[in-house]
C-alpha atoms as a PDB file:
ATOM      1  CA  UNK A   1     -13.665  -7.500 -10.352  1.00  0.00           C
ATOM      2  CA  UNK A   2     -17.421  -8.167 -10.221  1.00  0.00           C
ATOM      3  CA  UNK A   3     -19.985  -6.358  -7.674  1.00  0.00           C
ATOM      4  CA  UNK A   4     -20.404  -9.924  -5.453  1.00  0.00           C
ATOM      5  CA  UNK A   5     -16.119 -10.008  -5.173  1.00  0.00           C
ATOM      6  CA  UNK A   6     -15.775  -6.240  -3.953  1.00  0.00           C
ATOM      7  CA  UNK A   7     -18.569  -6.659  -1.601  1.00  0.00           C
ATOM      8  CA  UNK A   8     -16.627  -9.840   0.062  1.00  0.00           C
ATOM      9  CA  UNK A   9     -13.170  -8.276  -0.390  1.00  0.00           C
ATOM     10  CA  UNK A  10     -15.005  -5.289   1.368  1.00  0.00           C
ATOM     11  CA  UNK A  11     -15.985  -7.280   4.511  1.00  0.00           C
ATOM     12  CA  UNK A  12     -13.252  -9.330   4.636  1.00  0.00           C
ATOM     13  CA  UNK A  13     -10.851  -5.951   5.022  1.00  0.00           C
ATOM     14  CA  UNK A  14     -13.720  -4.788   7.912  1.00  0.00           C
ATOM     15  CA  UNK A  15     -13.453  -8.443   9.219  1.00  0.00           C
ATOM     16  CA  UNK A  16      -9.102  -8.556   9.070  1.00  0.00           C
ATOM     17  CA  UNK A  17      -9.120  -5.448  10.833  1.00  0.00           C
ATOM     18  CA  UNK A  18     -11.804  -5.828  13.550  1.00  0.00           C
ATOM     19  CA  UNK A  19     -10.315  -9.828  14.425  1.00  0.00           C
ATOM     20  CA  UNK A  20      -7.300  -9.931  12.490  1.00  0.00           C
ATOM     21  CA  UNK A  21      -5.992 -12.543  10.346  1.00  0.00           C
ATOM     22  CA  UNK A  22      -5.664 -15.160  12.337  1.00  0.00           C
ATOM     23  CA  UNK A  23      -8.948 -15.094  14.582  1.00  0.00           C
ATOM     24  CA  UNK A  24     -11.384 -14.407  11.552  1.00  0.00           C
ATOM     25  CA  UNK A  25     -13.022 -17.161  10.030  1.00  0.00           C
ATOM     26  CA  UNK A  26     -14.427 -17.355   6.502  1.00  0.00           C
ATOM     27  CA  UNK A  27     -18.362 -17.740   8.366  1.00  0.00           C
ATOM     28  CA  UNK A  28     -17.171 -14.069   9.608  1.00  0.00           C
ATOM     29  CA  UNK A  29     -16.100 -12.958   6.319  1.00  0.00           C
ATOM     30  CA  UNK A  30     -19.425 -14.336   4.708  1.00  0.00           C
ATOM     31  CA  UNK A  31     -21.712 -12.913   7.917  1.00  0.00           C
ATOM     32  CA  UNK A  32     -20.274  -9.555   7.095  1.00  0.00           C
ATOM     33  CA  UNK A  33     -20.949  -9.861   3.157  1.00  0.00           C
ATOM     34  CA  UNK A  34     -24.220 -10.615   3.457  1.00  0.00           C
ATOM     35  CA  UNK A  35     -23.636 -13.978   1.503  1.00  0.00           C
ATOM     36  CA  UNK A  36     -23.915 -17.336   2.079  1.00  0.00           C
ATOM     37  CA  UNK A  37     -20.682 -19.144   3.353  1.00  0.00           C
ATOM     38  CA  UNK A  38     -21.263 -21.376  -0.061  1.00  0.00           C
ATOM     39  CA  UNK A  39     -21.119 -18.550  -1.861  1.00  0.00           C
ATOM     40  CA  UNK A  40     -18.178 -17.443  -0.084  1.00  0.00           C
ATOM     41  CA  UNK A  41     -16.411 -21.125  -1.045  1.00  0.00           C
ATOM     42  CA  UNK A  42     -17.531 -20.890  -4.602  1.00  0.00           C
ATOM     43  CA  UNK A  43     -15.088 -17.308  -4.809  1.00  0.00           C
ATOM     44  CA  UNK A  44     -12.524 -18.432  -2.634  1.00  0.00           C
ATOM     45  CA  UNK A  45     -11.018 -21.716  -1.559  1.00  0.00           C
ATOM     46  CA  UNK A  46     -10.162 -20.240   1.993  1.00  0.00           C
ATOM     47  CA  UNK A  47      -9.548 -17.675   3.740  1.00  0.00           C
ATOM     48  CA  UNK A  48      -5.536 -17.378   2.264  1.00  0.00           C
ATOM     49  CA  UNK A  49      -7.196 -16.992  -0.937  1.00  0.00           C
ATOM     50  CA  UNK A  50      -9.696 -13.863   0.451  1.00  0.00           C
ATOM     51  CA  UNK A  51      -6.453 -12.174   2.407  1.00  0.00           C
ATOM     52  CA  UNK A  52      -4.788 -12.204  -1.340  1.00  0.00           C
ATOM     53  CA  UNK A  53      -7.478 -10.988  -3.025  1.00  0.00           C
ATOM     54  CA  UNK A  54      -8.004  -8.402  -0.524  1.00  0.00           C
ATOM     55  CA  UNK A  55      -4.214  -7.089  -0.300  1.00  0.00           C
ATOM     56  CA  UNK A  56      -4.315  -7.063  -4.412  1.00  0.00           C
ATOM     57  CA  UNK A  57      -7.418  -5.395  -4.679  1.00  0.00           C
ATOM     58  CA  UNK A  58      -5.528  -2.712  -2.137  1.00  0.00           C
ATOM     59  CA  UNK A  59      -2.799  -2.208  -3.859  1.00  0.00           C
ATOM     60  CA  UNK A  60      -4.457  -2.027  -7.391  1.00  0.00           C
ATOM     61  CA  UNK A  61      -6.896   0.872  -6.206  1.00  0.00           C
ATOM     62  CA  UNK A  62      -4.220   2.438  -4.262  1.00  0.00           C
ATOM     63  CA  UNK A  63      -2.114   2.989  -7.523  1.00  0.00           C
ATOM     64  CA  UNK A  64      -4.815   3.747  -9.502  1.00  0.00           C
ATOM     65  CA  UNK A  65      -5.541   6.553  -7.607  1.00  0.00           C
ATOM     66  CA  UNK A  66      -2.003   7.286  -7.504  1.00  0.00           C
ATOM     67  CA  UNK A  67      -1.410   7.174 -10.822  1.00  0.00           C
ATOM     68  CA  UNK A  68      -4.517   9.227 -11.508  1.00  0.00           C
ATOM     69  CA  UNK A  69      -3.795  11.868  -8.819  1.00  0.00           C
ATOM     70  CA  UNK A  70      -0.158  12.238 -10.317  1.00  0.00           C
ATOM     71  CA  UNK A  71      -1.423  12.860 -13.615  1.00  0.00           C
ATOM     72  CA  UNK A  72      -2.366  15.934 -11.926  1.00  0.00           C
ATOM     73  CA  UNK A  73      -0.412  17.352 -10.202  1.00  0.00           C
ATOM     74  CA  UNK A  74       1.947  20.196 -11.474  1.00  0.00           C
ATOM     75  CA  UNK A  75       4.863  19.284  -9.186  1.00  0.00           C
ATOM     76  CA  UNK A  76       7.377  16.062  -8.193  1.00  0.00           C
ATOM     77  CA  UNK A  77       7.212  17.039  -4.602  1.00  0.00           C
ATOM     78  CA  UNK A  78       3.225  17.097  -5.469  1.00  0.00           C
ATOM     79  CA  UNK A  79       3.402  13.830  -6.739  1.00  0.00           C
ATOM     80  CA  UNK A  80       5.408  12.191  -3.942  1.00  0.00           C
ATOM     81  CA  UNK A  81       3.205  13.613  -1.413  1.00  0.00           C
ATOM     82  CA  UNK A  82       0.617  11.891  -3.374  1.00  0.00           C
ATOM     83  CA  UNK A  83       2.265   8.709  -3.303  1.00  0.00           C
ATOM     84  CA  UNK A  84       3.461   9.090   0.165  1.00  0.00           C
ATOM     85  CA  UNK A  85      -0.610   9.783   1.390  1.00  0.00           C
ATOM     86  CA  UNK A  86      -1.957   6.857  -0.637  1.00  0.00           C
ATOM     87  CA  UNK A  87       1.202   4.022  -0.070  1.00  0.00           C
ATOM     88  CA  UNK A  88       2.131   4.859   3.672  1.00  0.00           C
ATOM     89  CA  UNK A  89      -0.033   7.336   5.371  1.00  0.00           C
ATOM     90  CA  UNK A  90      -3.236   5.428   4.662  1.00  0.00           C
ATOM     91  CA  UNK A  91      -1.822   1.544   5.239  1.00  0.00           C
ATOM     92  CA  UNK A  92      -0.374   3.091   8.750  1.00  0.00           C
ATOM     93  CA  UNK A  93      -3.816   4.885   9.388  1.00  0.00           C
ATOM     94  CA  UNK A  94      -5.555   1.758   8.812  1.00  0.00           C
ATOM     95  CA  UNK A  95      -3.636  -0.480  11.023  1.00  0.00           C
ATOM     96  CA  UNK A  96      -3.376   1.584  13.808  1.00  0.00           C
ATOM     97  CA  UNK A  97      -7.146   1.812  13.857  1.00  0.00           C
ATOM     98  CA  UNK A  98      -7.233  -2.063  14.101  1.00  0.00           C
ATOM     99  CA  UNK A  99      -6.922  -3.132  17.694  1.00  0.00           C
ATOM    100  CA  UNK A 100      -5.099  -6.493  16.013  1.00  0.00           C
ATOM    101  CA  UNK A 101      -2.674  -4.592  13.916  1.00  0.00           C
ATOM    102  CA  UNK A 102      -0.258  -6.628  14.912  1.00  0.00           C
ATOM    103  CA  UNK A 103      -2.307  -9.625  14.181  1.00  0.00           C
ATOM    104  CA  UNK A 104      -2.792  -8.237  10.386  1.00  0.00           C
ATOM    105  CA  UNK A 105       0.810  -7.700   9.991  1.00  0.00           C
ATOM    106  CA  UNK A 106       1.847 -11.164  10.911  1.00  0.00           C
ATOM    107  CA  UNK A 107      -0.560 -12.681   9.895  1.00  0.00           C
ATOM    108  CA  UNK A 108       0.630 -12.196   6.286  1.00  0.00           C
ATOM    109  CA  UNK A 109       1.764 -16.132   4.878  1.00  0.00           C
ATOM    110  CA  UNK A 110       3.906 -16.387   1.780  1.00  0.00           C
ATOM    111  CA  UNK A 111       1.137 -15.912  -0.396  1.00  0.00           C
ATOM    112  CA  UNK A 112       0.057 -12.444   1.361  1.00  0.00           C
ATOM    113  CA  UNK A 113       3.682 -11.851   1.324  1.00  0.00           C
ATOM    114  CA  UNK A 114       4.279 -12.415  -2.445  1.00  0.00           C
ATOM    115  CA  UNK A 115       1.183  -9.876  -3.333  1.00  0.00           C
ATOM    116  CA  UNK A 116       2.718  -7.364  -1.165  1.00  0.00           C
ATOM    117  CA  UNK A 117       5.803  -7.384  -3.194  1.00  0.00           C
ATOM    118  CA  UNK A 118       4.135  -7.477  -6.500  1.00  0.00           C
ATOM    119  CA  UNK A 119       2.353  -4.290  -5.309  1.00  0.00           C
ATOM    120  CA  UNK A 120       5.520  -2.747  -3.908  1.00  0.00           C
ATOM    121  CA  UNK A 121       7.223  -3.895  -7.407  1.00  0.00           C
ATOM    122  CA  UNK A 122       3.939  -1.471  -9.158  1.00  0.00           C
ATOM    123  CA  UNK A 123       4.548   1.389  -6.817  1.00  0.00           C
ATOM    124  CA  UNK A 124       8.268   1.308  -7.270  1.00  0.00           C
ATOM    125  CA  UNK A 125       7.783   1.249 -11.195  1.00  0.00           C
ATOM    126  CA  UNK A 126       5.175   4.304 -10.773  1.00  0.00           C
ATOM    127  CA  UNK A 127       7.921   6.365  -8.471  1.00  0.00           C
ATOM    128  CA  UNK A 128      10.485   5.476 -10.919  1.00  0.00           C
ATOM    129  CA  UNK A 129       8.353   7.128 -13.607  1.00  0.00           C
ATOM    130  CA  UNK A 130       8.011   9.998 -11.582  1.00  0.00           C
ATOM    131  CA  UNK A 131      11.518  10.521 -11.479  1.00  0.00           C
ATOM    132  CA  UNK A 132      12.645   9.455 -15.145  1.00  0.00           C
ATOM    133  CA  UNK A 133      12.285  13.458 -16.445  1.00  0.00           C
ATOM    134  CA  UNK A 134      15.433  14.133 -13.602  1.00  0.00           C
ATOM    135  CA  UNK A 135      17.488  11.674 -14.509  1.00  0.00           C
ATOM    136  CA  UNK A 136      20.456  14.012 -15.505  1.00  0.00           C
ATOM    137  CA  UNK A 137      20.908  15.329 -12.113  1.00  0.00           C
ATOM    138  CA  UNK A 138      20.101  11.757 -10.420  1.00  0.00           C
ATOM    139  CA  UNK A 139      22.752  10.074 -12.461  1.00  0.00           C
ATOM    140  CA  UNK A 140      24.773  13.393 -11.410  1.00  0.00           C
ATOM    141  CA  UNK A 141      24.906  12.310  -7.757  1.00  0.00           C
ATOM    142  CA  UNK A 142      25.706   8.770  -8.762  1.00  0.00           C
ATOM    143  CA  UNK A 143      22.495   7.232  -8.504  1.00  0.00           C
ATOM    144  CA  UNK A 144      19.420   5.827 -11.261  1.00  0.00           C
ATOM    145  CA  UNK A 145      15.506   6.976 -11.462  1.00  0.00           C
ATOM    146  CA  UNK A 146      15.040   3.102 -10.789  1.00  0.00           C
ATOM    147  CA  UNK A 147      17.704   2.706  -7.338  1.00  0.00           C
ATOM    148  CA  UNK A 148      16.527   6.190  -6.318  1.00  0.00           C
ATOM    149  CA  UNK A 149      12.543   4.764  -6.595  1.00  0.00           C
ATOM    150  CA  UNK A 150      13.702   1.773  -4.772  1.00  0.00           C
ATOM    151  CA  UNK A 151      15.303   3.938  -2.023  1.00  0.00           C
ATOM    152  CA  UNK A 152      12.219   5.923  -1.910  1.00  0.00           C
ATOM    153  CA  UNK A 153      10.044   2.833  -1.495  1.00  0.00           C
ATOM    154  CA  UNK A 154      11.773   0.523   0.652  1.00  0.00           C
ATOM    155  CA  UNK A 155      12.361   4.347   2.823  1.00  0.00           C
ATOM    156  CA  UNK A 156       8.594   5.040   3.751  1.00  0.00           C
ATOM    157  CA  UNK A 157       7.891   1.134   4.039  1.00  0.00           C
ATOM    158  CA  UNK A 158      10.030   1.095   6.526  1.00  0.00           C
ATOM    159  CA  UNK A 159       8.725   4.527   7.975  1.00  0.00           C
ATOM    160  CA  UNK A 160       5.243   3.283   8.272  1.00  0.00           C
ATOM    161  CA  UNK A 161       6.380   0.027  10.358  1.00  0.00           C
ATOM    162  CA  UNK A 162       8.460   2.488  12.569  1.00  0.00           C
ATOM    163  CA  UNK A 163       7.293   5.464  13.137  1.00  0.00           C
ATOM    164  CA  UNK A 164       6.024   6.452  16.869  1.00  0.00           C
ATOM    165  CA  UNK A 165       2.591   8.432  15.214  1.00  0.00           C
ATOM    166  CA  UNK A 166       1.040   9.561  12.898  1.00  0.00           C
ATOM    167  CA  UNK A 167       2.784  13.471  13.024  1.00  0.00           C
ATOM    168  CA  UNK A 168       5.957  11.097  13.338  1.00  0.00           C
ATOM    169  CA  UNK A 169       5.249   9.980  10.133  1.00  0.00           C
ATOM    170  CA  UNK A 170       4.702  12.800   8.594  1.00  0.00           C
ATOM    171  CA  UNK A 171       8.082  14.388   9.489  1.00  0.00           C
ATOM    172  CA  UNK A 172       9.926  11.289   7.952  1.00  0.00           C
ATOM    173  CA  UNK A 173       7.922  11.766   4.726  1.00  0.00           C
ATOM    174  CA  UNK A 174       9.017  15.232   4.786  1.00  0.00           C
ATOM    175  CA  UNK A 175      12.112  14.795   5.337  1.00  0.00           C
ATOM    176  CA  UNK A 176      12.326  12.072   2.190  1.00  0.00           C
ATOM    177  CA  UNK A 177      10.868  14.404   0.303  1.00  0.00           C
ATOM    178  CA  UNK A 178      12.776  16.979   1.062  1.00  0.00           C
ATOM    179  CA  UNK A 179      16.099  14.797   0.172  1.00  0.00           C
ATOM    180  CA  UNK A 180      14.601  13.612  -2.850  1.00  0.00           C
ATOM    181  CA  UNK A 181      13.592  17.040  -4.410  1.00  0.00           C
ATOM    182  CA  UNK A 182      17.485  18.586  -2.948  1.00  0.00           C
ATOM    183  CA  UNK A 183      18.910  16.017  -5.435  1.00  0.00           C
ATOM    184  CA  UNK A 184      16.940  16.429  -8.284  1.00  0.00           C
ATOM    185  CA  UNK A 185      17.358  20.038  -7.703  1.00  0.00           C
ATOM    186  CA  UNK A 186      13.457  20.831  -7.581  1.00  0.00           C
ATOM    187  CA  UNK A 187      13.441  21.893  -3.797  1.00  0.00           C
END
């Protein structure tokens, strides 16, 4: 991504979370940049097209780092702590900082919708990978590296839509993790 489209992804983000989705306007997004709204068009054709950029730009740092930080770490329940930091504690940090989190969250159209998935899709494949070198005793209980990475996923997803707080949070990642390493047998 070039210098000029991080900047704008970079303010639109600040933008999304101080108006949320719906109220901010591309002239915000541009104000915010430090570019011209012109300049803004000649990137992106609207503000759908920013909000897409911005949620794939996300998700490709996130798992970068992930996948970086894994690399890492000596441990699985290391590396799902990792995961667990960078795919739910962080999103749930940054939306309950946003006094229009709820804005941000449905303010997601198809499009916004569709790069989530892709990125969940990535994240998925990364926990999968994770788990591939205990596949004997996965398959023991019944289960695959790739169904136990979508449990896994679709698990703190929901956790960081649902939990009451942050130390909330925390617990049900625990607990996850704790399941997860009591199959594999690495508790």
């Amino acid at each position: 991504m070039a210098e000029r489209e991080e900047i704008i992804i970079g303010a639109a983000m600040r933008v999304f979370t101080r108006y949320g989705v719906r109220r901010a306007t591309m002239g915000d997004i541009a104000e915010e940049a430090g570019v011209a709204r012109q300049t803004l068009y000649n990137v992106y054709a609207g503000k759908e097209d920013v909000l897409r950029a911005a949620i794939r730009w996300y998700a490709e740092h996130s798992l970068a780092v992930i996948e970086a930080e894994c690399a890492a770490a000596a441990t699985l329940g290391e590396q799902l702590d990792i995961v667990f930091k960078h795919a739910a504690v962080k999103p749930f940090e940054l939306l309950n900082e946003s006094p229009h989190a709820d804005d941000i969250i449905s303010g997601f159209n198809a499009a916004a919708r569709e790069e989530i998935s892709h990125a969940e899709k990535r994240i998925r494949a990364a926990i999968e990978q994770l788990l591939t070198p205990y596949e004997a005793p996965i398959r023991a209980a019944g289960l695959s590296p790739r169904r136990l990475a979508d449990v896994v996923q679709r698990s703190y997803a929901g956790f960081k839509h649902k939990a009451e707080n942050k130390k909330h949070l925390q617990e049900l990642l625990t607990s996850l993790k704790v399941l997860v390493l009591t199959l594999v047998g690495a508790a």
